[in-house]
N, C-alpha and C. Protein backbone atom coordinates (compact mmCIF):
# COMPACT_ATOMS: atom_id res chain seq x y z
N UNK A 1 88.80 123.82 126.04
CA UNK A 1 88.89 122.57 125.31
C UNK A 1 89.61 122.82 123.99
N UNK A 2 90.51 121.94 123.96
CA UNK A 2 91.24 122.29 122.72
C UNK A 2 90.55 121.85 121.14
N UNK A 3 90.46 122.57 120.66
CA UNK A 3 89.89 122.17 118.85
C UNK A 3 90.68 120.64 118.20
N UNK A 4 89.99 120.22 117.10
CA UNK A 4 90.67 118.90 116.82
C UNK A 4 90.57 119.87 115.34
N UNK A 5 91.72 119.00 114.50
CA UNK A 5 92.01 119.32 113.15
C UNK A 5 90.81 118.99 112.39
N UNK A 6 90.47 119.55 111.20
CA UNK A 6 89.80 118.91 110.34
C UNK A 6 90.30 117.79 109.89
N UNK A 7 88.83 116.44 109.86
CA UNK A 7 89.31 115.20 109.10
C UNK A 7 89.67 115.38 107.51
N UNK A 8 90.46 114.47 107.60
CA UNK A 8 91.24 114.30 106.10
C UNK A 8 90.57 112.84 105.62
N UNK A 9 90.81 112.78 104.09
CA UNK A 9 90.35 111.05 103.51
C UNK A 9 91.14 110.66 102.83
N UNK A 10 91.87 109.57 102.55
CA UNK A 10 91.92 108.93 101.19
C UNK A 10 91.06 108.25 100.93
N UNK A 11 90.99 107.94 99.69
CA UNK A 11 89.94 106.97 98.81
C UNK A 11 90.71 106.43 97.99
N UNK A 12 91.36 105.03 98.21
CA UNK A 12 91.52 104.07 97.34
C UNK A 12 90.61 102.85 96.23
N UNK A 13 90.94 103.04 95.25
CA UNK A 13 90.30 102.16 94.22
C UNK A 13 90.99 101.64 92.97
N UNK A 14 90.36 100.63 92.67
CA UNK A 14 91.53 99.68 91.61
C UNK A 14 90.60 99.66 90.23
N UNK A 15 91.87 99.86 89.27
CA UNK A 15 91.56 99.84 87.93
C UNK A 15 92.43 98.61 87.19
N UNK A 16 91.44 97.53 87.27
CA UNK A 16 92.16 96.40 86.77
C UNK A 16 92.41 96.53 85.43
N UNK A 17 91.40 97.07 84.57
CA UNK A 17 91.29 97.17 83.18
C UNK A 17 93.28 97.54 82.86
N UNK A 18 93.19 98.68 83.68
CA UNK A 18 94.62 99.46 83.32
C UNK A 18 95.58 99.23 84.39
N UNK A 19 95.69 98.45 84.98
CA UNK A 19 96.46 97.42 86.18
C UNK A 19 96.87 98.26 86.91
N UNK A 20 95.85 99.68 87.90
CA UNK A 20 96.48 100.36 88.54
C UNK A 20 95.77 100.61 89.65
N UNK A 21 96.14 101.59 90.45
CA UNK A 21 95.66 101.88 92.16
C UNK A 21 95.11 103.36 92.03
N UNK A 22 94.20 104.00 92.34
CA UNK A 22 93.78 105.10 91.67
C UNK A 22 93.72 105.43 93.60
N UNK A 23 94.05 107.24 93.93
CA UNK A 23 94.03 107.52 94.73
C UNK A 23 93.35 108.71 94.84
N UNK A 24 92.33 109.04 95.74
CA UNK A 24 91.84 110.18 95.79
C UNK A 24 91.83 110.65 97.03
N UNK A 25 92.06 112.14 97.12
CA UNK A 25 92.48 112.80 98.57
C UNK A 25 91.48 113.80 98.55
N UNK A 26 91.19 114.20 100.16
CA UNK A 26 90.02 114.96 100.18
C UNK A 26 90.52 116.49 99.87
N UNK A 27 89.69 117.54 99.44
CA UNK A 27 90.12 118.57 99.10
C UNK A 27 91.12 119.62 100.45
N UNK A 28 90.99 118.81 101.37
CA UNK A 28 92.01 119.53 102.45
C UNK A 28 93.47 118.90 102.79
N UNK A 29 93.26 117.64 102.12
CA UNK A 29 94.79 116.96 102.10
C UNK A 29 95.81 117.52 101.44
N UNK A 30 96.07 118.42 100.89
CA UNK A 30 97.37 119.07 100.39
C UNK A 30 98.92 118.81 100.51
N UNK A 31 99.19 118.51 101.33
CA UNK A 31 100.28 118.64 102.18
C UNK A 31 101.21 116.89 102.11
N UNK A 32 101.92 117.28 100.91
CA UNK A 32 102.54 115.83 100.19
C UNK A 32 102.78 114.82 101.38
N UNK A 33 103.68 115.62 103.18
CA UNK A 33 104.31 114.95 103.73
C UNK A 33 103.02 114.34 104.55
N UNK A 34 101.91 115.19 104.65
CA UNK A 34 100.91 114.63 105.65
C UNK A 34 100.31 112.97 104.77
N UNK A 35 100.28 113.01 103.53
CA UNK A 35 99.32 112.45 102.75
C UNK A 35 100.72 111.34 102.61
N UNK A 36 101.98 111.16 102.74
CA UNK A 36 102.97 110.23 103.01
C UNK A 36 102.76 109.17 104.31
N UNK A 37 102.53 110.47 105.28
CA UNK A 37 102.60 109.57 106.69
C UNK A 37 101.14 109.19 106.55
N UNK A 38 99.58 109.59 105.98
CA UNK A 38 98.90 108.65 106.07
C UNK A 38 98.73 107.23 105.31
N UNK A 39 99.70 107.50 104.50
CA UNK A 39 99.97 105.59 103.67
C UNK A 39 100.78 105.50 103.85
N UNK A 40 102.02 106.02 104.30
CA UNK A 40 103.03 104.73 105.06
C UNK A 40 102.52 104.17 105.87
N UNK A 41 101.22 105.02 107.25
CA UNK A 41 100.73 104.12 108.47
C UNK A 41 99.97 103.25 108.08
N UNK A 42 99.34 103.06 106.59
CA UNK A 42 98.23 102.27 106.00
C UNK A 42 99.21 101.18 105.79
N UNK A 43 100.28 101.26 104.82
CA UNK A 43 100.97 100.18 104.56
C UNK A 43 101.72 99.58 106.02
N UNK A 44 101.87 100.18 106.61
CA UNK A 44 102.67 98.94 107.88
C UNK A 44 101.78 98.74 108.32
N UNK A 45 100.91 99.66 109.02
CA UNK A 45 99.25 98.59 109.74
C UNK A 45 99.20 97.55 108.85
N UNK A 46 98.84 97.28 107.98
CA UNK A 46 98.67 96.39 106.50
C UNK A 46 99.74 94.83 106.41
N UNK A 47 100.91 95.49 106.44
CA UNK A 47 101.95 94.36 106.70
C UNK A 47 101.89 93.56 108.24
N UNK A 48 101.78 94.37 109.16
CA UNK A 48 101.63 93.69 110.25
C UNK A 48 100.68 93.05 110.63
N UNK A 49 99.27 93.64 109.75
CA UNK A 49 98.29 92.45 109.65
C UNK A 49 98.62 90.98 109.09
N UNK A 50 98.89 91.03 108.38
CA UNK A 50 99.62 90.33 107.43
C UNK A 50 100.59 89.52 107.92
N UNK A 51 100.61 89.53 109.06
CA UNK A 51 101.66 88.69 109.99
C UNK A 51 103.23 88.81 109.42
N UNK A 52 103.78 89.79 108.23
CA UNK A 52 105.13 90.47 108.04
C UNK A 52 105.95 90.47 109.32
N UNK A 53 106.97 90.02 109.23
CA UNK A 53 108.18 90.39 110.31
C UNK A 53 108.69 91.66 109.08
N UNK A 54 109.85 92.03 110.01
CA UNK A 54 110.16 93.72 109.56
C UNK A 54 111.21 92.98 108.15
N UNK A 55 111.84 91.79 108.19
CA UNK A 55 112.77 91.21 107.03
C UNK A 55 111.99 91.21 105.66
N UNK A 56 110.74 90.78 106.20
CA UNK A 56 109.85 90.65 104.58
C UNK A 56 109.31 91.94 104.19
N UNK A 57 109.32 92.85 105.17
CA UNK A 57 108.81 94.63 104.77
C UNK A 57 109.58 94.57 104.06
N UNK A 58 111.49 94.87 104.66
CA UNK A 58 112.68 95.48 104.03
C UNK A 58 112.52 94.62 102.46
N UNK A 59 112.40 93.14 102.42
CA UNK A 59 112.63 92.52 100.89
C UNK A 59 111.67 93.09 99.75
N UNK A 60 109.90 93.42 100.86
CA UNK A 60 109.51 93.99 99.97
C UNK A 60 109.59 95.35 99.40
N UNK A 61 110.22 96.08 100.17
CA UNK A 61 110.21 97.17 99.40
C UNK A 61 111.56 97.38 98.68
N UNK A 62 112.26 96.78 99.12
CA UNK A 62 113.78 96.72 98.19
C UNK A 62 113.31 95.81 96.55
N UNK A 63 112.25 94.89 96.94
CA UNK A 63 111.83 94.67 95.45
C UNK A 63 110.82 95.46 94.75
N UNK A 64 110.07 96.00 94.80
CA UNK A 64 109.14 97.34 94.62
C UNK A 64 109.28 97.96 94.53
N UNK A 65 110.31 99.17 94.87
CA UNK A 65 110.57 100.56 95.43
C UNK A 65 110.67 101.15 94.07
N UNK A 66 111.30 100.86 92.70
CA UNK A 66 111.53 101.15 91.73
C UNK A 66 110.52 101.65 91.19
N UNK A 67 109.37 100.51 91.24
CA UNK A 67 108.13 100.68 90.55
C UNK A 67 107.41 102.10 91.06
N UNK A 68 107.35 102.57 91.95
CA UNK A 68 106.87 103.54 92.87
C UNK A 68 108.04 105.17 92.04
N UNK A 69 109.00 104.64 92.06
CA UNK A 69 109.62 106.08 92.06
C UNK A 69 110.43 105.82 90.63
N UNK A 70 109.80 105.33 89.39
CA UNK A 70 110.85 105.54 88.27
C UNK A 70 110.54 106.37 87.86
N UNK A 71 111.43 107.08 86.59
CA UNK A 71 111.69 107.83 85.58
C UNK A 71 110.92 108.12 84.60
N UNK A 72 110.08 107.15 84.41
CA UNK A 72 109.36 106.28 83.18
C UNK A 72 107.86 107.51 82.69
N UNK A 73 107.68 108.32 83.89
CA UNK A 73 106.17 108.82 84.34
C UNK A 73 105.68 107.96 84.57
N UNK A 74 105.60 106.58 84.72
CA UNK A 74 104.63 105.57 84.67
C UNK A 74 104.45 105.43 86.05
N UNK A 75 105.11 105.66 86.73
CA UNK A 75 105.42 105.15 88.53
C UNK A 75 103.92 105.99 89.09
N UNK A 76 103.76 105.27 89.88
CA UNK A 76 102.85 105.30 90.81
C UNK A 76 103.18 107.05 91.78
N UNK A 77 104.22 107.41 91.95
CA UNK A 77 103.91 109.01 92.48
C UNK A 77 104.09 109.83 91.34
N UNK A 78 104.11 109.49 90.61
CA UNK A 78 104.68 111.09 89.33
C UNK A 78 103.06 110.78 88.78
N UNK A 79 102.40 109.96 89.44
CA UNK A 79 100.38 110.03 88.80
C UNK A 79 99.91 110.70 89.82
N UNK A 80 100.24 110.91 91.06
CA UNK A 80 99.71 111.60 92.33
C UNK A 80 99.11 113.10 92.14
């Protein structure tokens, strides 16, 4: 019988005070690309709940995407 991986977590939670998304990963999540593909699959499960066709994904992230990856330190991965 083949072994299964150890489970992994995120823990999402919101800090309205400071208008942000606070993320916590379990101490075996390491691995930037694994901890990518588990919130990209969060965010499209998410949109497609959401009854999103793939046009309003693309608008939204072509309007967003900035916020996520600026310069500023302020962006949402340079806090990761």
């Amino acid at each position: 019988m083949a072994e299964f991986p150890e489970d992994k977590e995120v823990i999402l939670s919101t800090d309205y005070k400071n208008h942000s998304i606070n993320m916590n990963f379990s101490d075996n999540l390491v691995d930037d690309r694994e901890k990518g593909y588990i919130l990209s699959a969060a965010f499209f499960a998410f949109a497609a709940n959401q009854g999103l066709d793939k046009q309003e994904v693309i608008e939204m992230v072509n309007s967003h995407y900035d916020e996520f990856t600026g310069d500023d330190g302020a962006s949402l991965f340079k806090r990761l």
